[in-house]
PDB file of N, CA and C in Angstrom:
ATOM      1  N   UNK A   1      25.505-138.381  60.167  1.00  0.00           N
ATOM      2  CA  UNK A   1      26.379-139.444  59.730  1.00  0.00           C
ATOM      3  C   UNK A   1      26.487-140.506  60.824  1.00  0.00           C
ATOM      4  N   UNK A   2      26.746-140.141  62.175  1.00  0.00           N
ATOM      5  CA  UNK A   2      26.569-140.774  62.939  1.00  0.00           C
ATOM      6  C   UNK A   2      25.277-141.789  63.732  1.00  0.00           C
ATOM      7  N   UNK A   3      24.223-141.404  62.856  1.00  0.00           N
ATOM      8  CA  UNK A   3      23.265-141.886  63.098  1.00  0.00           C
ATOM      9  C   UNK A   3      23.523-143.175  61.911  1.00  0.00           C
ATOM     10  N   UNK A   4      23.825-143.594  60.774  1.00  0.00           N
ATOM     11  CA  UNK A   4      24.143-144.041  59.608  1.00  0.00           C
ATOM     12  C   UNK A   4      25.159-145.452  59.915  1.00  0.00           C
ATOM     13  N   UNK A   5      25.980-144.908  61.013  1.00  0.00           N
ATOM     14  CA  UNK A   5      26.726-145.501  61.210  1.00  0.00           C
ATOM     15  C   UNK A   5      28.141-145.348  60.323  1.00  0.00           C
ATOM     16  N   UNK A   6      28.308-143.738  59.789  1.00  0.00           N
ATOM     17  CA  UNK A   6      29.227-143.704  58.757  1.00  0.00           C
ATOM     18  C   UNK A   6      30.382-142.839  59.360  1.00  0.00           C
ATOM     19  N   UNK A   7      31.913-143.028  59.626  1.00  0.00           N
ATOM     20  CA  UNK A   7      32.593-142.551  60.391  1.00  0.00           C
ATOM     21  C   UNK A   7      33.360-141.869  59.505  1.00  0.00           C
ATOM     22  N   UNK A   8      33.276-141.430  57.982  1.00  0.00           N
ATOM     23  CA  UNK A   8      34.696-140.587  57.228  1.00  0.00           C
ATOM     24  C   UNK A   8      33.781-140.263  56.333  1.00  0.00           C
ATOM     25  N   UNK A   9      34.144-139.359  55.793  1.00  0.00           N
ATOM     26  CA  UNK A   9      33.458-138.113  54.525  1.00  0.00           C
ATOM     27  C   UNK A   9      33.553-139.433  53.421  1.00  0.00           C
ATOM     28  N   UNK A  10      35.019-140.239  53.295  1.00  0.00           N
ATOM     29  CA  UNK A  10      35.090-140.965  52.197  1.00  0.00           C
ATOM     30  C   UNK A  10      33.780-142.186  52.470  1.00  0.00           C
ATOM     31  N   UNK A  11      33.183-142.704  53.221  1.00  0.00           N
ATOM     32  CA  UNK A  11      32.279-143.462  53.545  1.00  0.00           C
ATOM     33  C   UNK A  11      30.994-143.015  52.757  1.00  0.00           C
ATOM     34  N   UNK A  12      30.813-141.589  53.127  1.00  0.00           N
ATOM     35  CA  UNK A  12      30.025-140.967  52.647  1.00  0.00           C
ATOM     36  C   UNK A  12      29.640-140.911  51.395  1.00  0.00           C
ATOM     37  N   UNK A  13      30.933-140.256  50.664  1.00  0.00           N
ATOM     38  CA  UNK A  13      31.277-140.351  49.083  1.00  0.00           C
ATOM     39  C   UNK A  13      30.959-141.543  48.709  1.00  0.00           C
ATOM     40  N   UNK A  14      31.392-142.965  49.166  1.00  0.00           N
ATOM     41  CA  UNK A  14      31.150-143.828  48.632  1.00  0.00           C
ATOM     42  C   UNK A  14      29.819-144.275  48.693  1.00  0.00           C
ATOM     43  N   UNK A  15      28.984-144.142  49.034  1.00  0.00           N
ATOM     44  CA  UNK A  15      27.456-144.832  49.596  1.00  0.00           C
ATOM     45  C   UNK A  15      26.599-143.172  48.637  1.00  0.00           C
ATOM     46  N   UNK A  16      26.876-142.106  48.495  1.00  0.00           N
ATOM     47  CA  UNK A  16      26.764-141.008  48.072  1.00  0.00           C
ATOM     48  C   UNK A  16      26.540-141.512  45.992  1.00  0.00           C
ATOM     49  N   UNK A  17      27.614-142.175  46.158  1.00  0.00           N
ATOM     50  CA  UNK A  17      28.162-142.448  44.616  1.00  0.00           C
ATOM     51  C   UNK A  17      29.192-140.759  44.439  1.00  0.00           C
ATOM     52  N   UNK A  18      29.751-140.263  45.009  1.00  0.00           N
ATOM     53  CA  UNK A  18      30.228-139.279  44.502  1.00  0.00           C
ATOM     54  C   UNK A  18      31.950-139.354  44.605  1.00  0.00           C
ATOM     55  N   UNK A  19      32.863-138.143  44.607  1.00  0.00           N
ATOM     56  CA  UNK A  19      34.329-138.536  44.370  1.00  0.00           C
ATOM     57  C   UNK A  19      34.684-137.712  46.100  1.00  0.00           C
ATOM     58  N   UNK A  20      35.354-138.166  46.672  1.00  0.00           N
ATOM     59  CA  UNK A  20      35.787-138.342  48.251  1.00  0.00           C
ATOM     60  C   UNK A  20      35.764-136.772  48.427  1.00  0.00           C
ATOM     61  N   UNK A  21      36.988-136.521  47.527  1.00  0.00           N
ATOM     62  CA  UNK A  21      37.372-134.864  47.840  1.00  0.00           C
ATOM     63  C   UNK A  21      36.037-133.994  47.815  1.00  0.00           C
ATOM     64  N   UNK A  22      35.341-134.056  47.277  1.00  0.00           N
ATOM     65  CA  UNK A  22      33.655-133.042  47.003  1.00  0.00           C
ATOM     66  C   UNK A  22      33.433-132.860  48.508  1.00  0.00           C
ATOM     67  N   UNK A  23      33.093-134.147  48.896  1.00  0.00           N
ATOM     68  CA  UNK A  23      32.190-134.760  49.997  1.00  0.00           C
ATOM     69  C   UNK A  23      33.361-134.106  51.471  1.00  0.00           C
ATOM     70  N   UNK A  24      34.342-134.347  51.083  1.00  0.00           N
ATOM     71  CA  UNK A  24      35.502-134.377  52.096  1.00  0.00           C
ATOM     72  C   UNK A  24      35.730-133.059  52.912  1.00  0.00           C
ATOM     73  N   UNK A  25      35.143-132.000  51.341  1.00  0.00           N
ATOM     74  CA  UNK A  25      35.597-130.708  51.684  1.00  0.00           C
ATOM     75  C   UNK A  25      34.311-130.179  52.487  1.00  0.00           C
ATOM     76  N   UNK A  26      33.147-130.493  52.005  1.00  0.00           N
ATOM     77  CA  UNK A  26      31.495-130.247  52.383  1.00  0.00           C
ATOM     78  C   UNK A  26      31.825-130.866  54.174  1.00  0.00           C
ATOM     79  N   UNK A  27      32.195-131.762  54.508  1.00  0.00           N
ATOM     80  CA  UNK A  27      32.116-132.476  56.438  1.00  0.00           C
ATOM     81  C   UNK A  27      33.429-131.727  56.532  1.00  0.00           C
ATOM     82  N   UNK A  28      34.627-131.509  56.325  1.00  0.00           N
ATOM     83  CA  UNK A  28      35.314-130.045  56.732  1.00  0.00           C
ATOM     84  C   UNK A  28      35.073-128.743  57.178  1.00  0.00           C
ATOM     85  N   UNK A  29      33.902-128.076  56.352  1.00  0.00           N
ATOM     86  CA  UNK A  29      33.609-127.221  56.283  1.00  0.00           C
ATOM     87  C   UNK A  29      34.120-126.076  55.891  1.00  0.00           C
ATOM     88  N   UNK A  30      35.514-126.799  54.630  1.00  0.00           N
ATOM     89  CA  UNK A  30      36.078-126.091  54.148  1.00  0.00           C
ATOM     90  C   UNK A  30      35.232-125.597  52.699  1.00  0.00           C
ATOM     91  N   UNK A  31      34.409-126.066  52.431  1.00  0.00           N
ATOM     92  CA  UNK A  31      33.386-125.167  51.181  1.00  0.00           C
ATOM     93  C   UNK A  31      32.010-125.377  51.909  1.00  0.00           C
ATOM     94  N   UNK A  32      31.159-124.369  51.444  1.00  0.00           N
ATOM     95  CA  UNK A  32      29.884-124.565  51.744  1.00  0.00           C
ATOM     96  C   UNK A  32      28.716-124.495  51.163  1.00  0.00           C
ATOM     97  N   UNK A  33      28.942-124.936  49.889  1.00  0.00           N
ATOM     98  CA  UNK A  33      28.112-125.115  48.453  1.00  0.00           C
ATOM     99  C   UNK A  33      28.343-126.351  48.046  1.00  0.00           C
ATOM    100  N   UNK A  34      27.597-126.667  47.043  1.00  0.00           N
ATOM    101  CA  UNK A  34      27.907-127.752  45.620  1.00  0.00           C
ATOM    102  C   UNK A  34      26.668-127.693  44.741  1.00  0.00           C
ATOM    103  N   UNK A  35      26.818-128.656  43.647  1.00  0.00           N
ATOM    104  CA  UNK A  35      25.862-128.761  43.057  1.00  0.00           C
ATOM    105  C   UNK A  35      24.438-129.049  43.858  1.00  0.00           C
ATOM    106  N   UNK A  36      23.295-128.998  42.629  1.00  0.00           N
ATOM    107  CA  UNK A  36      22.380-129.269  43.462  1.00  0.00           C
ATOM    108  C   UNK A  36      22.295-130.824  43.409  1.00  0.00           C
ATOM    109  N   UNK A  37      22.726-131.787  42.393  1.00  0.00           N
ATOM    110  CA  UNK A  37      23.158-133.319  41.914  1.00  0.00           C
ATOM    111  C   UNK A  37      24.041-133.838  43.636  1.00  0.00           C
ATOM    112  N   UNK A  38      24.726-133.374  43.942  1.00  0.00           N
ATOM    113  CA  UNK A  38      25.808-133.599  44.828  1.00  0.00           C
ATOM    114  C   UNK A  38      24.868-133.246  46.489  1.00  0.00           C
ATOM    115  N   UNK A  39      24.094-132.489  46.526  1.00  0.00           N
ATOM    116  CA  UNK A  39      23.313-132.505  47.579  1.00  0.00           C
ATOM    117  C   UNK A  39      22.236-133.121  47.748  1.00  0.00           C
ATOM    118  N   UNK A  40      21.717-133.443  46.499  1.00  0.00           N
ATOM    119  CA  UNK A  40      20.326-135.009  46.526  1.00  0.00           C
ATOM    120  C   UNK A  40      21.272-135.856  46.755  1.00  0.00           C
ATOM    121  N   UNK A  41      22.342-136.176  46.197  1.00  0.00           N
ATOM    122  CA  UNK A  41      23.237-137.664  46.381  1.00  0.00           C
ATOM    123  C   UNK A  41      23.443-137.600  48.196  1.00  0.00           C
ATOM    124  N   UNK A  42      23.542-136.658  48.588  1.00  0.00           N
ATOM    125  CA  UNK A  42      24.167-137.148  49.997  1.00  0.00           C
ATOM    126  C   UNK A  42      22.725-137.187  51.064  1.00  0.00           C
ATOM    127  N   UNK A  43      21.984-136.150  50.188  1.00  0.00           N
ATOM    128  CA  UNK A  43      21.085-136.459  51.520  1.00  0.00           C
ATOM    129  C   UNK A  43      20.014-137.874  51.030  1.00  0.00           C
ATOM    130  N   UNK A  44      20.065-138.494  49.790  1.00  0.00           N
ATOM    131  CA  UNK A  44      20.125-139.857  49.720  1.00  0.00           C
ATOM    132  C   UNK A  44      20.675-140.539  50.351  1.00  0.00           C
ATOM    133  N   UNK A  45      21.928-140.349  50.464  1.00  0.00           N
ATOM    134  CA  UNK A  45      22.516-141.572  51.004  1.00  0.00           C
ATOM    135  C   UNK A  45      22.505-141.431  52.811  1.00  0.00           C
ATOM    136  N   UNK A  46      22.000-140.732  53.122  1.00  0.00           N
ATOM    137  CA  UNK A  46      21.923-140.438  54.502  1.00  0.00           C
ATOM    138  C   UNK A  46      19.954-140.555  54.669  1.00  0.00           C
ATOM    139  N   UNK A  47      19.135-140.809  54.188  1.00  0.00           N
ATOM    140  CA  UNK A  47      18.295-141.258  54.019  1.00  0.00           C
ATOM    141  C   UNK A  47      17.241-139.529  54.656  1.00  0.00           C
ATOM    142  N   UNK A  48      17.383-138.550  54.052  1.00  0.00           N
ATOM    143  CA  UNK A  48      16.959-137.334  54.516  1.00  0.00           C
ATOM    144  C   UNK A  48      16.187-136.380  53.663  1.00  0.00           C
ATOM    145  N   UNK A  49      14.972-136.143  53.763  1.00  0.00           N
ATOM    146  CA  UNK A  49      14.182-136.216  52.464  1.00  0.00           C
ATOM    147  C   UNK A  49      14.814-134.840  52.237  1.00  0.00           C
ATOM    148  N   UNK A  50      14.878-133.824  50.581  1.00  0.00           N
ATOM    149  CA  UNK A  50      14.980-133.321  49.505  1.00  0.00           C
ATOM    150  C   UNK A  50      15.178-131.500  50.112  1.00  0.00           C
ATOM    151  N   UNK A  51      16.498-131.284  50.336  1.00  0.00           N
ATOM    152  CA  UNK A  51      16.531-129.581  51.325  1.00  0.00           C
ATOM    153  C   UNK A  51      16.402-129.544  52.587  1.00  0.00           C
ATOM    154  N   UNK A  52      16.689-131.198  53.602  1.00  0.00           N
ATOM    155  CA  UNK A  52      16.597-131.129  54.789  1.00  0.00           C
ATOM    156  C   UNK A  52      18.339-130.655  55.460  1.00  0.00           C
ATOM    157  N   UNK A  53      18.855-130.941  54.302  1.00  0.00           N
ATOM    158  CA  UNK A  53      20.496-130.469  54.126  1.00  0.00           C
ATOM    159  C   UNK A  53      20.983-129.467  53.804  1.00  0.00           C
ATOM    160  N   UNK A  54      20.453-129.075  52.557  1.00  0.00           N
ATOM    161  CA  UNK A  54      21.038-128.157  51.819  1.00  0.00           C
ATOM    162  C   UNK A  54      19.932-126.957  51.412  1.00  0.00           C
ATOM    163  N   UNK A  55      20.363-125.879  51.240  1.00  0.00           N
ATOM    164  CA  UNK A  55      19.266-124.904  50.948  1.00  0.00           C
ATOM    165  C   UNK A  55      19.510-124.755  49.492  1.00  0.00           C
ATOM    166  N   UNK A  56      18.809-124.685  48.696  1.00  0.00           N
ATOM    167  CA  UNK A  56      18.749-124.238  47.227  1.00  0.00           C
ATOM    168  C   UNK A  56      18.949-122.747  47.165  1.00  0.00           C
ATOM    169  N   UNK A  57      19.874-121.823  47.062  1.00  0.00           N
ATOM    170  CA  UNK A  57      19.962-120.457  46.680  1.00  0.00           C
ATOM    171  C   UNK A  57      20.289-120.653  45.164  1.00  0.00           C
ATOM    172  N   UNK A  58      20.129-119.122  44.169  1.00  0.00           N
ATOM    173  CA  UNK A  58      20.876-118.957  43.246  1.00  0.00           C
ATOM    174  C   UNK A  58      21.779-117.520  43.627  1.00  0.00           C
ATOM    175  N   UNK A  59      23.251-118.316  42.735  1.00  0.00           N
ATOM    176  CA  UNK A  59      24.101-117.416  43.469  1.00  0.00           C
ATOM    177  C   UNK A  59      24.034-116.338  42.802  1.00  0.00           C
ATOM    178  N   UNK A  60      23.807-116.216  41.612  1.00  0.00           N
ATOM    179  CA  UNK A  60      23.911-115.332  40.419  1.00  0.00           C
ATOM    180  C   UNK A  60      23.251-114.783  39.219  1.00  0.00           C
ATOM    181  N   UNK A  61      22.414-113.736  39.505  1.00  0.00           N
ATOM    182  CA  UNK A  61      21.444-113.342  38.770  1.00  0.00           C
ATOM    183  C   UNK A  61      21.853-112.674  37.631  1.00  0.00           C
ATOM    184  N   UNK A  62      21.261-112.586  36.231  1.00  0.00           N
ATOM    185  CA  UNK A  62      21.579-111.745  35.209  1.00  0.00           C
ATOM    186  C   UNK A  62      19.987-110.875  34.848  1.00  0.00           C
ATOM    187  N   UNK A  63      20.468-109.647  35.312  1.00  0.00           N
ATOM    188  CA  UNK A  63      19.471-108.740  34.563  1.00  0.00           C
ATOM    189  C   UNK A  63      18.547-108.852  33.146  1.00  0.00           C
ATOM    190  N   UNK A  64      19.823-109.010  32.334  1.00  0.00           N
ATOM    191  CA  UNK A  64      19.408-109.212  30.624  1.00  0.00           C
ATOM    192  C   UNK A  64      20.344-109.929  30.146  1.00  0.00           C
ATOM    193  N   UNK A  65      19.520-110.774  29.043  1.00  0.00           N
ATOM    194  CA  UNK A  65      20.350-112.415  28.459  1.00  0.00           C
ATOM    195  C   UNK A  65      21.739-112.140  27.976  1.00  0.00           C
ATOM    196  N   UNK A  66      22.443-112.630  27.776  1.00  0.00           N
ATOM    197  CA  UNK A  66      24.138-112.514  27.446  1.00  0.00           C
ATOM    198  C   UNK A  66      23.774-112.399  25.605  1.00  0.00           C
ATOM    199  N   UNK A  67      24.551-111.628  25.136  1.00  0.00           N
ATOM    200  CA  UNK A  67      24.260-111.541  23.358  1.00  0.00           C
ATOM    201  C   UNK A  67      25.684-112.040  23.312  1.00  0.00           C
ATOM    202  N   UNK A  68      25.684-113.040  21.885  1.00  0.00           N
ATOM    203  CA  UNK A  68      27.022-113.400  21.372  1.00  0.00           C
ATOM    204  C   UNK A  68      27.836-112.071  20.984  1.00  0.00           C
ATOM    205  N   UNK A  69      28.837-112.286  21.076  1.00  0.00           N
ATOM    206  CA  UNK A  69      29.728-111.137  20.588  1.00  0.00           C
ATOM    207  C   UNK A  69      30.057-111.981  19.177  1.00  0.00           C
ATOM    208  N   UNK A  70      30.057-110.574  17.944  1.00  0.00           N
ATOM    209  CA  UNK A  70      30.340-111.245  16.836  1.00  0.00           C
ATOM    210  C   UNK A  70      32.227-111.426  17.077  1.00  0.00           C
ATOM    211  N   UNK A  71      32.571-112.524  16.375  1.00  0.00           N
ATOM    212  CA  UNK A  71      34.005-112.233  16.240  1.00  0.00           C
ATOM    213  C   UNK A  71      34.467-112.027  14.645  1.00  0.00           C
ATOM    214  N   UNK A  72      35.746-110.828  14.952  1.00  0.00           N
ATOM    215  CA  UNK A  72      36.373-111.117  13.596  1.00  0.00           C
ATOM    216  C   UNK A  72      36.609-111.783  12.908  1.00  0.00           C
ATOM    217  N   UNK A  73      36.602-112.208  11.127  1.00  0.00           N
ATOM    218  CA  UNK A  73      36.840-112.946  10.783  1.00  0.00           C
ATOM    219  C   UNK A  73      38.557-112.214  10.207  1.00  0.00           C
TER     220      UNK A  73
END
């Protein structure tokens, strides 16, 4: 950020296109996820090519597909 010349998370957000608090909580280091939309936006706007930021994990695997449950009528 400091290379950017950008001194507040909200700076960020804004040049990001995203909403302050997301961004706010991510340079806190009070969360340490987000979308994967929300991590191209910032390392866009910080000019940093595509996972030089953020690592792509999946958090949550399913064995076998979810079946609708019928409901009562």
């Amino acid at each position: 950020m400091q290379f950017h010349h950008i001194d507040s998370a909200y700076e960020l957000a804004r040049r990001a296109g995203l909403k302050p608090g997301v961004v706010g909580h991510l340079v806190a280091r009070r969360r340490n996820s987000c979308s994967l939309a929300t991590a191209r936006a910032i390392e866009e706007a910080l000019q940093c090519p595509p996972g030089f930021l953020f690592e792509p994990r999946m958090l949550q695997v399913a064995d076998t597909p979810r079946r609708r449950q019928k409901v009562p009528a």
